[in-house]
Protein backbone atom coordinates (compact mmCIF):
# COMPACT_ATOMS: atom_id res chain seq x y z
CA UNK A 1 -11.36 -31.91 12.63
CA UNK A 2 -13.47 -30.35 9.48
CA UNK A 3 -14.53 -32.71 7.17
CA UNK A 4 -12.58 -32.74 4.04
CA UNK A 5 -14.04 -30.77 1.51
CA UNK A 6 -16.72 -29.37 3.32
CA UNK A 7 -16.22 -26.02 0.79
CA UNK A 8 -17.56 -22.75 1.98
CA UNK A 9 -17.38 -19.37 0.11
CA UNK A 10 -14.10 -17.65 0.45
CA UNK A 11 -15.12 -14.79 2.24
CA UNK A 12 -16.86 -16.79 5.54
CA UNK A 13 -13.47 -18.94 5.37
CA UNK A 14 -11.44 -15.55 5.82
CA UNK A 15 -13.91 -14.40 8.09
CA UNK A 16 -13.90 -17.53 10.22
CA UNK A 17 -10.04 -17.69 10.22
CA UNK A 18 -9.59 -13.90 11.18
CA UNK A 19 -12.36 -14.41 13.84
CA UNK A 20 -10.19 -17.04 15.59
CA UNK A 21 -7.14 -14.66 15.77
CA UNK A 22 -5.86 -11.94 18.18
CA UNK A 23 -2.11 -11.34 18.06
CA UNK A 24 -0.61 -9.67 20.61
CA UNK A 25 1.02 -6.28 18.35
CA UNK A 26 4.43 -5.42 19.54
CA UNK A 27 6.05 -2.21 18.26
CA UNK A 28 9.54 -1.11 17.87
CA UNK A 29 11.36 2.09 17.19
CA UNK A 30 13.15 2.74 13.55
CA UNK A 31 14.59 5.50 12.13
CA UNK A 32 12.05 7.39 9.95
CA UNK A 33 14.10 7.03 7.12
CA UNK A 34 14.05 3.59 7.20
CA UNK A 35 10.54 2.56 7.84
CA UNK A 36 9.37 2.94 4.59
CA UNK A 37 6.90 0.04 4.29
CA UNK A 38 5.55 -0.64 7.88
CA UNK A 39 2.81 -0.15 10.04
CA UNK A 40 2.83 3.13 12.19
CA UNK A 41 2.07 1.72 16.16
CA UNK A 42 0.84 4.99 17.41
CA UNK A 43 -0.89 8.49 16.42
CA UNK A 44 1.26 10.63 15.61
CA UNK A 45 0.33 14.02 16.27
CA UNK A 46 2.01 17.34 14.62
CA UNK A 47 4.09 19.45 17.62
CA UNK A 48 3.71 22.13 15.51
CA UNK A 49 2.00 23.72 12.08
CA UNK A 50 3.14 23.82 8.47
CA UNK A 51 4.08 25.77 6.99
CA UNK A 52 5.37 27.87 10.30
CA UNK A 53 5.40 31.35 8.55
CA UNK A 54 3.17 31.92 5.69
CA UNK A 55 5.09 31.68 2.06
CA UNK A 56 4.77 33.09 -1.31
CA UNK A 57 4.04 30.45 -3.71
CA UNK A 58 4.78 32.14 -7.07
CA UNK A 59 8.08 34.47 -7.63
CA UNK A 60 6.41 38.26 -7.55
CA UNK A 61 5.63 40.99 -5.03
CA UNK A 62 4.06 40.82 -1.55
CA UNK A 63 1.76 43.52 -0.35
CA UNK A 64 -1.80 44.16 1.11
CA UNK A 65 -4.71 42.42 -0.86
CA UNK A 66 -6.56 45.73 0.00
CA UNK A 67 -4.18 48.09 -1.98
CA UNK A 68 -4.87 46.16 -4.90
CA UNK A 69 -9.02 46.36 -4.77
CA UNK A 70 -10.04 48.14 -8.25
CA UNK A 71 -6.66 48.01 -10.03
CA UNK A 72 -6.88 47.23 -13.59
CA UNK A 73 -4.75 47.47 -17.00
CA UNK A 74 -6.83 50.98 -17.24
CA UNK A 75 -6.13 52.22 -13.89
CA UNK A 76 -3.26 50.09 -12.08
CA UNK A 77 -2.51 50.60 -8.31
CA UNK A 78 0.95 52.10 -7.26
CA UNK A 79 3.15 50.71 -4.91
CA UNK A 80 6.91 51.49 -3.35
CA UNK A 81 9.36 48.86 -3.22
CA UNK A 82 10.58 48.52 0.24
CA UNK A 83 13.37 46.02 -0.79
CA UNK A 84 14.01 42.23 -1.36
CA UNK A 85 12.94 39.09 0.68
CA UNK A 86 16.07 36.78 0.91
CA UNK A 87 15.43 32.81 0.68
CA UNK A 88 15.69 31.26 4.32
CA UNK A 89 15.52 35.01 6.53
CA UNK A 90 12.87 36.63 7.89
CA UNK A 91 12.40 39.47 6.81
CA UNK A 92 13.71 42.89 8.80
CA UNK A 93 10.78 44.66 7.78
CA UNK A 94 6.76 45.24 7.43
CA UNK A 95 4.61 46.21 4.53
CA UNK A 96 2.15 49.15 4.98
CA UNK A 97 -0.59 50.60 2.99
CA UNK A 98 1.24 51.14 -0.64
CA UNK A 99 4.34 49.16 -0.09
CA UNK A 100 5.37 45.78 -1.25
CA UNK A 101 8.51 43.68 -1.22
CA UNK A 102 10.07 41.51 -3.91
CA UNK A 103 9.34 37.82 -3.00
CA UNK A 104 10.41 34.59 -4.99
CA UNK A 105 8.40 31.57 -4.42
CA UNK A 106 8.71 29.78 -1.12
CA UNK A 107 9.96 33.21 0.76
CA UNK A 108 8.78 33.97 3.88
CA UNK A 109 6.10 36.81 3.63
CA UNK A 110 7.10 40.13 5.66
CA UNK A 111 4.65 40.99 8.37
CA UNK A 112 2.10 43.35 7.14
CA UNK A 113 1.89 41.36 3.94
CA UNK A 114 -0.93 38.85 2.76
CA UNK A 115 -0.86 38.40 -0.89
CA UNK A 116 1.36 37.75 -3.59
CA UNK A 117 0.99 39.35 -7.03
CA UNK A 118 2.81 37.76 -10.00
CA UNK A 119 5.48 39.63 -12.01
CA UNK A 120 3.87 39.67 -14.59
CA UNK A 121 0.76 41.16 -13.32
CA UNK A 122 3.44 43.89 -12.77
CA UNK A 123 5.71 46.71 -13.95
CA UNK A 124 8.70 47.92 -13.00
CA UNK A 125 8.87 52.18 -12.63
CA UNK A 126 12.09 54.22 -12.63
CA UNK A 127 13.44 54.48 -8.88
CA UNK A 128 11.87 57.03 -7.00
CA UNK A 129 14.78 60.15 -6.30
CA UNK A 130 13.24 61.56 -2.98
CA UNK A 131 12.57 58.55 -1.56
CA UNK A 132 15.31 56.27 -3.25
CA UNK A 133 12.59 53.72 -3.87
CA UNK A 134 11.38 51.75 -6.74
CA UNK A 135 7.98 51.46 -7.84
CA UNK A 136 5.72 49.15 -9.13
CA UNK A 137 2.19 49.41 -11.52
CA UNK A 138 -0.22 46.42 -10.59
CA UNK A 139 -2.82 46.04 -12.64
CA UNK A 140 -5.34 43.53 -11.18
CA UNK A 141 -7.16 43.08 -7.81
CA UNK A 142 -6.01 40.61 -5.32
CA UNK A 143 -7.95 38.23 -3.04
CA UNK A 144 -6.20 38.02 1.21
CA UNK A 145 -3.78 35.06 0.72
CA UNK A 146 -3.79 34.53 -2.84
CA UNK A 147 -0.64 33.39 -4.07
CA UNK A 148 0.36 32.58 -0.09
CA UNK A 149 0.06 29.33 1.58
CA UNK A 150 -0.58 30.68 5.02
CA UNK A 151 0.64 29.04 8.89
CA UNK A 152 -0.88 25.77 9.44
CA UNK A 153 -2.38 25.13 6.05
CA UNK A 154 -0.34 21.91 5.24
CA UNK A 155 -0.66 20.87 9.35
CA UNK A 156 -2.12 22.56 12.16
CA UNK A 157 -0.55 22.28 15.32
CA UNK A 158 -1.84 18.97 17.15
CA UNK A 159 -3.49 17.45 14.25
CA UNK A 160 -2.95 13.39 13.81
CA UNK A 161 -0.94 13.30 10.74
CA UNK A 162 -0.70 9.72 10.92
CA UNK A 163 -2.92 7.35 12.31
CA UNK A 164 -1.88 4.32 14.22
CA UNK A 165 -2.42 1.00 11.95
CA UNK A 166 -1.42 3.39 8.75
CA UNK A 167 1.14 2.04 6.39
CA UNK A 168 4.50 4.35 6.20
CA UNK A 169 4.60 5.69 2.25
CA UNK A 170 7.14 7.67 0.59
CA UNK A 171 4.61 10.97 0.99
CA UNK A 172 4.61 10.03 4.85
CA UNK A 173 8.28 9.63 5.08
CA UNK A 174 8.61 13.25 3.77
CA UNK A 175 5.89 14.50 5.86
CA UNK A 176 7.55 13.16 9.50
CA UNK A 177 10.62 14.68 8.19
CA UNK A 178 8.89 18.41 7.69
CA UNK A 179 8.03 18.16 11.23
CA UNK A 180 11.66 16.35 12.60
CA UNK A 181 10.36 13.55 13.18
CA UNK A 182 13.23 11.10 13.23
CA UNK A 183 12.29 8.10 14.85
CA UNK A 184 9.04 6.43 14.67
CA UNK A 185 7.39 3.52 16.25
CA UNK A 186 6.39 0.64 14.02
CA UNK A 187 4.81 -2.54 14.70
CA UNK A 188 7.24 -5.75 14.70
CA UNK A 189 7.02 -7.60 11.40
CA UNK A 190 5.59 -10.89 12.03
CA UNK A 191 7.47 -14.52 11.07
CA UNK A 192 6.32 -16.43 8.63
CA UNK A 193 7.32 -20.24 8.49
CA UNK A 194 7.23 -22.13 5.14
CA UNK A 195 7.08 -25.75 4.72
CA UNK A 196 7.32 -27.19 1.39
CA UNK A 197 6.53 -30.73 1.56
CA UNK A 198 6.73 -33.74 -0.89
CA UNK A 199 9.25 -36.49 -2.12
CA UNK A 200 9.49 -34.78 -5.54
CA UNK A 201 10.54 -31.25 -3.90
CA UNK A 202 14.06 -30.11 -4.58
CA UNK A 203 15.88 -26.86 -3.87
CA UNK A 204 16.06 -24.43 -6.89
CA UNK A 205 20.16 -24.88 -6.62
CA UNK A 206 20.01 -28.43 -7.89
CA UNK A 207 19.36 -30.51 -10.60
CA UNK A 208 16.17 -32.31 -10.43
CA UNK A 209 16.34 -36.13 -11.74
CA UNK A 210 13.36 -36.73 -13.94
CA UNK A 211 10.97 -36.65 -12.07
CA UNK A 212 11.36 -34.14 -9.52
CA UNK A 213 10.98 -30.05 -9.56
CA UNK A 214 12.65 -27.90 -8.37
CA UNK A 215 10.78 -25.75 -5.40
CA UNK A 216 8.73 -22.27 -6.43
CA UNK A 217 6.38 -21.86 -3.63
CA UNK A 218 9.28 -21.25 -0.62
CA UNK A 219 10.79 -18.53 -3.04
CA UNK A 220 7.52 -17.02 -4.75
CA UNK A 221 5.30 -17.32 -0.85
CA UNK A 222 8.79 -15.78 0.69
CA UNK A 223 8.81 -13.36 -1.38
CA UNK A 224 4.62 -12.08 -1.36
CA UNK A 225 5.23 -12.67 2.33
CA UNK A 226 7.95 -10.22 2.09
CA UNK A 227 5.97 -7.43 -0.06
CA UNK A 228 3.14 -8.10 2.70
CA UNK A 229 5.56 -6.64 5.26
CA UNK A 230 6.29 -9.68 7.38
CA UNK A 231 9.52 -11.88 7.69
CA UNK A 232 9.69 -15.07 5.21
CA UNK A 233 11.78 -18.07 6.92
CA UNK A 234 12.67 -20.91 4.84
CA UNK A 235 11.62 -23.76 7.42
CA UNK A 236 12.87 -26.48 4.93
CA UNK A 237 11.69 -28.94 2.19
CA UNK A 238 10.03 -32.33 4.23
CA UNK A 239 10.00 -35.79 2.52
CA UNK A 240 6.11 -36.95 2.20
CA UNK A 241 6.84 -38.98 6.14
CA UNK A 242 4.26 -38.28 8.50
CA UNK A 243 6.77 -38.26 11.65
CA UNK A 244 8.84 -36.25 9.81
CA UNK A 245 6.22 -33.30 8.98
CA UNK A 246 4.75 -33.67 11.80
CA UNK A 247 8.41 -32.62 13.89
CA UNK A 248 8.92 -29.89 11.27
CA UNK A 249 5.61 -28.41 12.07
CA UNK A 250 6.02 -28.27 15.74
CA UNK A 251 9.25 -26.93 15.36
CA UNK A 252 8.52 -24.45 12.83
CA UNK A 253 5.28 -23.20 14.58
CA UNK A 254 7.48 -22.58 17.95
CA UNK A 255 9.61 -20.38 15.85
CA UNK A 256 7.64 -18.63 14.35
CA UNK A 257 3.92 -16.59 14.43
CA UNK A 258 2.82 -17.97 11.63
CA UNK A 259 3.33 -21.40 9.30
CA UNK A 260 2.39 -22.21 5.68
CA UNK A 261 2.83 -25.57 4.59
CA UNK A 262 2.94 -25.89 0.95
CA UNK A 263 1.38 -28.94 -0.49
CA UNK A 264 -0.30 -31.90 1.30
CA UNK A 265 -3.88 -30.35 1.61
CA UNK A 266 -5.41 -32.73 -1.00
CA UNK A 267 -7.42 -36.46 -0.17
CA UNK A 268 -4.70 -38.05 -1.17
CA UNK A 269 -3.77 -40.71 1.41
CA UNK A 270 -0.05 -39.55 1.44
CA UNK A 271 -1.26 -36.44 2.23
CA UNK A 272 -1.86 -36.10 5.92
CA UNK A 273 -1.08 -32.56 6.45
CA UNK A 274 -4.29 -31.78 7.98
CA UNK A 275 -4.28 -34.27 10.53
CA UNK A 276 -1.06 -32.72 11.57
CA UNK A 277 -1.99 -29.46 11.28
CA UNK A 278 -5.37 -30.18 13.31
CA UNK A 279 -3.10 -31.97 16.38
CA UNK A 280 -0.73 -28.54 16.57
CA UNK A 281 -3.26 -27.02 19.44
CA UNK A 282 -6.40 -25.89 19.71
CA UNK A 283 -9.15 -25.16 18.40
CA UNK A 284 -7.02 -26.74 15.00
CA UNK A 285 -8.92 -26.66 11.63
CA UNK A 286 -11.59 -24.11 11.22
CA UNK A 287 -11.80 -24.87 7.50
CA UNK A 288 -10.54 -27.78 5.03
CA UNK A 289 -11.76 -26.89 1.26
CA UNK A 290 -12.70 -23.40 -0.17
CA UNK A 291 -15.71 -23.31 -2.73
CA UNK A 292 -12.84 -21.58 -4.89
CA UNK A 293 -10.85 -22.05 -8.21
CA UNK A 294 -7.69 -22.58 -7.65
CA UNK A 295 -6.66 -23.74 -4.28
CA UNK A 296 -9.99 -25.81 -3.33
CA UNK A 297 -8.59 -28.02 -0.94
CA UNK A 298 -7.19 -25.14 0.88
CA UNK A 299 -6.48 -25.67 5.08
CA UNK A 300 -7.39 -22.79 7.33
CA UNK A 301 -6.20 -23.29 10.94
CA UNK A 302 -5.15 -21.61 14.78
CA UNK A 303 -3.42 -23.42 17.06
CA UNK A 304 -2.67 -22.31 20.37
CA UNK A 305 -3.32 -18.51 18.46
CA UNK A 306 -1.22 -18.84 15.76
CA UNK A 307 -2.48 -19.03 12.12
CA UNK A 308 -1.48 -22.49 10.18
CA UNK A 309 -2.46 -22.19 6.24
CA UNK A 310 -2.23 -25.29 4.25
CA UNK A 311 -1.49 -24.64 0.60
CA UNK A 312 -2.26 -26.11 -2.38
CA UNK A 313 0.88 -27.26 -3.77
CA UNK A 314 0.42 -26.20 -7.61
CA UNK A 315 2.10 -22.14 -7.18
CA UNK A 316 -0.94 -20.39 -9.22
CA UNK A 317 -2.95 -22.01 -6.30
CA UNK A 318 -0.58 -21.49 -3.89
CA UNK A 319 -0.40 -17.49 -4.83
CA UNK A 320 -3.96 -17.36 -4.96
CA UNK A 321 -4.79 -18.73 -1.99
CA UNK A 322 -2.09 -16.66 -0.36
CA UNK A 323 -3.10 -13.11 -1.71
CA UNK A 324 -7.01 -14.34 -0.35
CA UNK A 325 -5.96 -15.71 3.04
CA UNK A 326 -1.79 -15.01 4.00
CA UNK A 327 -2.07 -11.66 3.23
CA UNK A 328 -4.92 -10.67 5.38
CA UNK A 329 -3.46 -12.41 8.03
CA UNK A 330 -0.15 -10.91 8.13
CA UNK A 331 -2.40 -7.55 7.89
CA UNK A 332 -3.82 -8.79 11.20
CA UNK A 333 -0.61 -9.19 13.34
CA UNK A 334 0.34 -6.13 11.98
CA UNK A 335 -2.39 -4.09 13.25
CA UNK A 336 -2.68 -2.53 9.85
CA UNK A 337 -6.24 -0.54 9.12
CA UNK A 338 -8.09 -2.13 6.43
CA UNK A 339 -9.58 1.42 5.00
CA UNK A 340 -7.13 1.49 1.62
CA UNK A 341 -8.88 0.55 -1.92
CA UNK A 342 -7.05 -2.18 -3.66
CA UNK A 343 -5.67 -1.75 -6.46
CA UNK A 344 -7.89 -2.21 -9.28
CA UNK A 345 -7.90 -1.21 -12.67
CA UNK A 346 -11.39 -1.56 -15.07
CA UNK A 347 -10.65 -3.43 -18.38
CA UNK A 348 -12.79 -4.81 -21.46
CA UNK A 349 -12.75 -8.50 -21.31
CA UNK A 350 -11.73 -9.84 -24.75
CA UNK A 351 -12.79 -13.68 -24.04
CA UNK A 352 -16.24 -15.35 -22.92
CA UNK A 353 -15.09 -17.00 -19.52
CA UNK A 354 -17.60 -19.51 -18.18
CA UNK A 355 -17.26 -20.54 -14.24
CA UNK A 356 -19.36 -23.02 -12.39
CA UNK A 357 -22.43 -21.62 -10.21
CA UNK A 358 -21.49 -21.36 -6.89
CA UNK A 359 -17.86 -21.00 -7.09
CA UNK A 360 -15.51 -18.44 -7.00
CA UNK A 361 -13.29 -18.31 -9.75
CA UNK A 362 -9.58 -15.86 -10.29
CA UNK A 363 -8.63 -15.73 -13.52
CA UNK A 364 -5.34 -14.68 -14.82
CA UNK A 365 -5.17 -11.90 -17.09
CA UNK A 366 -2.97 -9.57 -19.24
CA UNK A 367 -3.23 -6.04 -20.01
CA UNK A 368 -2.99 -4.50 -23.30
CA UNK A 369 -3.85 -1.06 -23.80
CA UNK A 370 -6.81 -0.15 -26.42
CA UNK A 371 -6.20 0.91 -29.39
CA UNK A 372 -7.02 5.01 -29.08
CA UNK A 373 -4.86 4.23 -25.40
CA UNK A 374 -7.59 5.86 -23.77
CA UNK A 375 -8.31 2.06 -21.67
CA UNK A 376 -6.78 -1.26 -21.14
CA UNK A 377 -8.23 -4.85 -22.69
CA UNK A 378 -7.97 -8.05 -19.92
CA UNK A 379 -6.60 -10.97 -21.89
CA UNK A 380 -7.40 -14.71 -20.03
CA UNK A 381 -3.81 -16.03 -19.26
CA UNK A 382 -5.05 -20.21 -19.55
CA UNK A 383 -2.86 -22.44 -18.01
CA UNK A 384 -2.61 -25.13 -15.42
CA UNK A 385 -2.36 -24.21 -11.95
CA UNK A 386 0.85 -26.02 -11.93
CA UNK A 387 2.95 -23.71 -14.46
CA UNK A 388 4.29 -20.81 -12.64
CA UNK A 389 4.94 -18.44 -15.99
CA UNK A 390 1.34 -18.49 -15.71
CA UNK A 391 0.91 -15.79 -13.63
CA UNK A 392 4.99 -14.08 -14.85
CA UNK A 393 3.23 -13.64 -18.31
CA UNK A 394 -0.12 -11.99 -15.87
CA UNK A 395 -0.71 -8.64 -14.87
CA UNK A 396 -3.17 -9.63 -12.60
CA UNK A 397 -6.12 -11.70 -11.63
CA UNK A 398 -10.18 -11.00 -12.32
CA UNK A 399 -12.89 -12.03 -10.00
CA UNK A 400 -15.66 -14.18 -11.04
CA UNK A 401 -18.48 -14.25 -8.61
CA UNK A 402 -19.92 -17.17 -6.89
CA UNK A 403 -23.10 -16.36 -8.04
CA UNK A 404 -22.31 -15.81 -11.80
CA UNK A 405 -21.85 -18.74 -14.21
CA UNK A 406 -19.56 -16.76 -16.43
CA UNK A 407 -18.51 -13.29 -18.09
CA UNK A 408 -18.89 -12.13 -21.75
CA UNK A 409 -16.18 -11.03 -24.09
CA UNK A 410 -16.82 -7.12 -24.15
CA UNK A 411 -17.56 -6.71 -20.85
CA UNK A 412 -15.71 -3.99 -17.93
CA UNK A 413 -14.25 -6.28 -15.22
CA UNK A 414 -11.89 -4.88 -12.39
CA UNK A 415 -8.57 -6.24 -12.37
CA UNK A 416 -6.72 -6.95 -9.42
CA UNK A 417 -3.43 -6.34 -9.90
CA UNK A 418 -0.36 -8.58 -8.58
């Protein structure tokens, strides 16, 4: 087992831990309409193009970009009417050399065609006796597909429109459904197990005595580990006995792919969650204390292949340590790709921070807008890393460096929001 305390940086702990790990991905089939959220298990590859026929994309007439070449206010171009496109038919007939057709946007565009022209690049002529056909002035050139969105644009036939390991967004729901695709295959949500350990623990239902508190990090880990895209399971609230934990773990960790156990991962000698965790299989802790603040005395461990975190039991530390180590886990056994930015939003700093050489620091902070609106200010949220409303009165968290010993009022820091 580790040493206690032996802190390296947070990056070569979640590169250490991730190292160790190599789920076995199972997929599953869902309806597309449903899998808003999770991680697509195979390419998916368009079976045909979009848009199938090309389509007008403002409401005007469609003819032959040629016709149009040299048309101006001065000297428009003619053209005969040869009748209406109607929404959702293809047209019965082609355009030729000084013809058109009146289109409205998103109507298919009668063979012959390849432009668009705008009404109002238009105007409307008395109806033609001998032929019985109106006639149109244009009076401006046209470019081949202007105004058009032409076949296979959008999606050519065969393309990858989504790649295995991408995550299913609203835009990608309504993009499988513009090719009927119903059903798609999805990895399995992992199952996270959560321990919450400690004599003082009690569930949020009740009443603590004086004394107790009432327990945050099952409901506030459960519900990140939701968000994530895995499955939360409340594996119950453990008295600080050794034999007791120590069942609890072995049951939970058979359950389940992955356990958290909140609490227990400081010196203390009641706390003997990581020689528990360390005796769950092999190899057992790969790391016991981050060179972090909060969540120091943070457990990383894989046992028998599955990931055991211990957590600091104060819930700023707890989420912290989660959104550095869970998360990227749960990204793991859900074969997600890891090419998406973060979401980050540049702020002025309106406090001098100050952080210790060497470690990392997350701060809490609060967005207010500036005062022309045109940028956001990062207020420092102080608390304890015990008091939850903490991070409910935080937008998000900023990053001090391990190699900085502080940052200045005034200065742009990314924000990392929750």
């Amino acid at each position: 087992m580790s040493e206690f305390l032996s802190l390296i940086p947070p990056e070569d702990a979640r590169e250490r831990l991730l190292r160790h790990l190599h789920p076995r991905i199972d997929c599953e089939r869902v309806d597309t309409a449903t899998a808003c959220g999770r991680i697509n298990a195979v390419d998916i590859l368009a079976s045909h193009p979009l848009p199938e026929f090309a389509r007008a994309t403002v409401d005007g007439y469609a003819l032959r970009a040629e016709d149009t070449y040299g048309a101006s206010d001065s000297l428009p171009a003619y053209f005969k009417v040869m009748g209406d496109v109607a929404m959702g038919i293809q047209p019965n007939f082609q355009i030729g050399t000084g013809q058109c057709a009146l289109i409205h946007t998103g109507g298919m565009l009668p063979s012959g065609a390849n432009a668009v022209i705008m009404v109002e690049n238009t105007q409307l002529l008395e109806t033609d006796r001998a032929s019985h056909l109106s006639e149109i002035e244009v009076f401006r050139s046209m470019a081949i597909n202007e105004n058009v969105i032409p076949v296979g644009e959008d999606v050519k036939v065969g393309e990858v429109v989504i790649k295995a390991g991408r995550e299913i967004r609203p835009p990608e729901i309504g993009g499988l459904m513009a090719l009927g695709v119903t059903q798609v295959s999805v990895t399995k949500r992992p199952i996270v197990g959560i321990i919450s350990s400690g004599d003082e623990i009690v569930p949020p239902e009740n009443q603590p005595d004086l004394g107790q508190v009432r327990d945050v990090n099952m409901h506030s880990l459960s519900a990140l580990i939701e968000q994530a895209g895995a499955i939360a399971v409340d594996c119950g609230i453990i008295p600080d006995q050794k034999a007791l934990l120590d069942v609890a773990a072995r049951r939970a960790l058979n359950l389940c792919d992955i356990l958290i156990i909140s609490a227990g991962s400081s010196a203390s000698t009641r706390d003997f969650t990581a020689t528990i965790i360390d005796g769950l299989g092999y190899p057992g802790i790969l790391v016991h204390g981050v060179n972090i603040h909060p969540g120091k005395p943070t457990i990383l461990a894989v046992c028998d292949g599955k990931p055991v975190i211990g957590l600091p039991g104060n819930p700023v530390s707890a989420l912290v340590i989660a959104r550095l180590f869970v998360i990227p886990v749960i990204k793991r056994f859900l074969g997600e790709l890891q090419d998406r930015p973060v979401s980050l939003i540049a702020a002025r700093l309106t406090t001098n921070l100050s952080s210790q050489t060497g470690r990392e620091d997350w701060v809490p902070v609060r967005l207010h807008p500036t005062e022309d609106s045109h940028g956001w200010l990062a207020e420092p949220v102080f608390g304890k890393s015990n008091l939850i409303f903490t991070l409910v009165r935080a937008d998000g968290f900023i990053r001090i460096a391990s190699s900085a010993n502080g940052l200045t009022a005034g200065e742009t820091v990314q924000v990392y929001l929750q």
